[in-house]
Protein backbone atom coordinates (compact mmCIF):
# COMPACT_ATOMS: atom_id res chain seq x y z
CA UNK A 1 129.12 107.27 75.33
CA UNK A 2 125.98 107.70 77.27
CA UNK A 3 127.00 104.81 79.42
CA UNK A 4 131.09 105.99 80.11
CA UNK A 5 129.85 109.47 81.08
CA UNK A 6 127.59 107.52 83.64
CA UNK A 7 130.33 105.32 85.23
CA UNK A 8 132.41 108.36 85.55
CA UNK A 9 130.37 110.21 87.38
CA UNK A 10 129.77 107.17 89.74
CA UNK A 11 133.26 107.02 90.02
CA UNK A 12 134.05 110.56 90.48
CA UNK A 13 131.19 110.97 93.34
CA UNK A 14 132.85 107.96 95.15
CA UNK A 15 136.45 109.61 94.97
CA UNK A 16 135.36 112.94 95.83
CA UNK A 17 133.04 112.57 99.01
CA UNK A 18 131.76 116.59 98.56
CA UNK A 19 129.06 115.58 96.07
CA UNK A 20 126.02 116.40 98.61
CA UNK A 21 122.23 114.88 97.68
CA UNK A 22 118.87 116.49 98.01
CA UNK A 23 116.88 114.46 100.55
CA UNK A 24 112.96 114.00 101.81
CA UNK A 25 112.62 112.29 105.11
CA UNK A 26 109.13 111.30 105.00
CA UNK A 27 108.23 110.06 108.43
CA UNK A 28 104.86 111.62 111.05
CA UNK A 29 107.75 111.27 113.93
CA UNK A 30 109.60 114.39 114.38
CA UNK A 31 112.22 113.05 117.02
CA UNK A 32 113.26 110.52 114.59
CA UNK A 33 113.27 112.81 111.53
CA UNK A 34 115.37 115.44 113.90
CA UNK A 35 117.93 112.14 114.73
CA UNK A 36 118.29 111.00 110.85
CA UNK A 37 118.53 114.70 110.32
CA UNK A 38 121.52 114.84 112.34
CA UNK A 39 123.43 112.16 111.31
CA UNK A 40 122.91 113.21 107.91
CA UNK A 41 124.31 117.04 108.51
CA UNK A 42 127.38 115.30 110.28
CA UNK A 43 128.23 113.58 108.19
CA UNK A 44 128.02 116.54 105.11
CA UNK A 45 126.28 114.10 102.61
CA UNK A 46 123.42 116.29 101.97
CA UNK A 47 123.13 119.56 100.08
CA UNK A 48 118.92 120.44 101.73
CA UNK A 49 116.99 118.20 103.85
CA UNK A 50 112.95 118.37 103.28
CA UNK A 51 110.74 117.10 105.71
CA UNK A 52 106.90 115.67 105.31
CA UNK A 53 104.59 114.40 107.31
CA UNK A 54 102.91 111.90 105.51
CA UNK A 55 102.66 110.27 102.10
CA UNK A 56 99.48 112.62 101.20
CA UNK A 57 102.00 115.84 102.06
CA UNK A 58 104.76 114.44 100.09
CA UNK A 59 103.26 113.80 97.53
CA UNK A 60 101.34 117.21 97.01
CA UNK A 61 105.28 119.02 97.05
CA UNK A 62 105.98 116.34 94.07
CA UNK A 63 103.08 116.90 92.02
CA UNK A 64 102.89 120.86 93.21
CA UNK A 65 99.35 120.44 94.18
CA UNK A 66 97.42 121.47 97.17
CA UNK A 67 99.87 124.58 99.17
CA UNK A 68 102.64 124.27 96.71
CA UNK A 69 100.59 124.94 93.72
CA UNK A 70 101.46 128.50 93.97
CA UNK A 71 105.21 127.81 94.81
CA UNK A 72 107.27 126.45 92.08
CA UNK A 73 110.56 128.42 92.94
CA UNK A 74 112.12 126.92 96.14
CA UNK A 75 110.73 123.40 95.60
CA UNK A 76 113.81 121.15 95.42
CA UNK A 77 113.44 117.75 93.74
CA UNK A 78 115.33 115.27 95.93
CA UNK A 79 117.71 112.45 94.71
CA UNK A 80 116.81 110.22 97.83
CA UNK A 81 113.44 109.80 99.35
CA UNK A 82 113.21 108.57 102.48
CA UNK A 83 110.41 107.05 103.55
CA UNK A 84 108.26 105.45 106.92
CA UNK A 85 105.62 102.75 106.09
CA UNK A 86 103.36 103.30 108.77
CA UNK A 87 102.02 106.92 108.80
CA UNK A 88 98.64 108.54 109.23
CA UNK A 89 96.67 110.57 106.23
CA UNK A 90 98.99 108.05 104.02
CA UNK A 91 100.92 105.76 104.40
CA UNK A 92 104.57 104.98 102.75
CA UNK A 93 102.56 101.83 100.64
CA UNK A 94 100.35 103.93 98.67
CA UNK A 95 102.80 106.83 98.83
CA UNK A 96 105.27 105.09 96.69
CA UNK A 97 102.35 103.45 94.34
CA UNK A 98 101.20 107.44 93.47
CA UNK A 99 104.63 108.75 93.41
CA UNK A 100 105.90 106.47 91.15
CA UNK A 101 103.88 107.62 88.89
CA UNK A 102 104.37 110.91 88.46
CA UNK A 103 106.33 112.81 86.18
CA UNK A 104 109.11 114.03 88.26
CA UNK A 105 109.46 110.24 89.07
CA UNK A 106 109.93 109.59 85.90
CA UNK A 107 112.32 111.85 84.80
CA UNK A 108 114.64 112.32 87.58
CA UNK A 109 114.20 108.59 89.40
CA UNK A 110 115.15 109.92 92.76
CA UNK A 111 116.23 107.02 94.66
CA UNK A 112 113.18 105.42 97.34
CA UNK A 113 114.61 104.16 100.21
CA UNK A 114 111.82 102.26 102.95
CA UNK A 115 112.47 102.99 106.63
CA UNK A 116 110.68 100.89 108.89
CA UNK A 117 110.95 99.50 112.77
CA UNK A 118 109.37 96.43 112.24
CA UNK A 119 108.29 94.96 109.26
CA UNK A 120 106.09 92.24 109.15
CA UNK A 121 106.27 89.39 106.58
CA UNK A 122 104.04 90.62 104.06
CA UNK A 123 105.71 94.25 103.91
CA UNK A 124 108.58 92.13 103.26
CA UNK A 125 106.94 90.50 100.29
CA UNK A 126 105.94 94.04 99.27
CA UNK A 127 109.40 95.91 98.99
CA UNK A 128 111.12 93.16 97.58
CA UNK A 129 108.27 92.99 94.84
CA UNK A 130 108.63 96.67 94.15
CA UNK A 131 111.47 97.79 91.70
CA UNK A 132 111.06 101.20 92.32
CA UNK A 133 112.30 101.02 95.88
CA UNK A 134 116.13 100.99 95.91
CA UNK A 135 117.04 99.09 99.73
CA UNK A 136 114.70 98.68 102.80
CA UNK A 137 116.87 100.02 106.10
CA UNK A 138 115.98 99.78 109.66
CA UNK A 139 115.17 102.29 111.93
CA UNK A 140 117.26 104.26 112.95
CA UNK A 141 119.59 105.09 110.57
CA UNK A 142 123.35 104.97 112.09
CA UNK A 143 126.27 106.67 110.32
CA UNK A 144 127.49 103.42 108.83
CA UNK A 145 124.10 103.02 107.26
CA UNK A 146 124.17 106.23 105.93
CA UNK A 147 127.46 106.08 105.21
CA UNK A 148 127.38 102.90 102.99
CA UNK A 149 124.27 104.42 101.51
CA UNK A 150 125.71 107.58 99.86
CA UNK A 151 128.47 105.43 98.66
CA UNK A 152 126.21 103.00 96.92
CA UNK A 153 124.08 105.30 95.04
């Protein structure tokens, strides 16, 4: 029963394009957070965009630790994370090692998806080790990406 009330929902979200996701871009470059910003307001897939710095930032809003210990209402819990490898204070690696281990990545399993420029053989190895990370994309994202993303999840 569990299982039927799960494909229909898949298949109700792909016939009816309104359904809208909660999303963290993750990334220490603002132009390209402001581009995948845009493409993902035009094309009305997301319901909030949240933006973070680095891994260490990120992952203080997850846990509510550091300045969001004292602000529990507001904090949305995305369904797609976003995230750069190479960042400063932390990077995407050890971002997504921590996150996945907390409890709101337990219980909701919001979707990890690695944005990188260039990715280097052993990065490679890395993501396609990793089962928590849903799909690797290049940089930038383009509206067929994104697209072909929000139809996949």
């Amino acid at each position: 029963m569990l299982r039927l009330h799960f494909v229909l929902n898949k298949i109700i979200k792909i016939i009816d394009m309104k359904y809208k996701y909660n999303v963290m871009l993750i990334d220490d470059d603002f132009s390209t957070s402001r581009f995948h910003q845009i493409i993902l307001e035009r094309l009305n897939t997301t319901e909030n965009i949240i933006f973070k710095r680095n891994g260490q930032d990120a992952l203080d809003y997850f846990k509510r630790e550091g300045i969001y210990a004292e602000s529990e209402e507001g904090l949305i819990d995305p369904d797609i994370v976003l995230v750069d490898l190479n960042m400063p204070v932390m990077n995407g690696f050890r971002f997504i090692e921590l996150f996945t281990k907390t409890e709101i990545f337990k219980n909701k399993s919001p979707k990890i998806i690695v944005l990188s420029t260039s990715l280097i053989p052993e990065e490679k190895e890395k993501i396609e080790a990793n089962n928590d990370i849903y799909l690797f994309l290049n940089k930038p994202l383009t509206k067929e990406k994104v697209t072909e993303l929000m139809s996949d999840i």
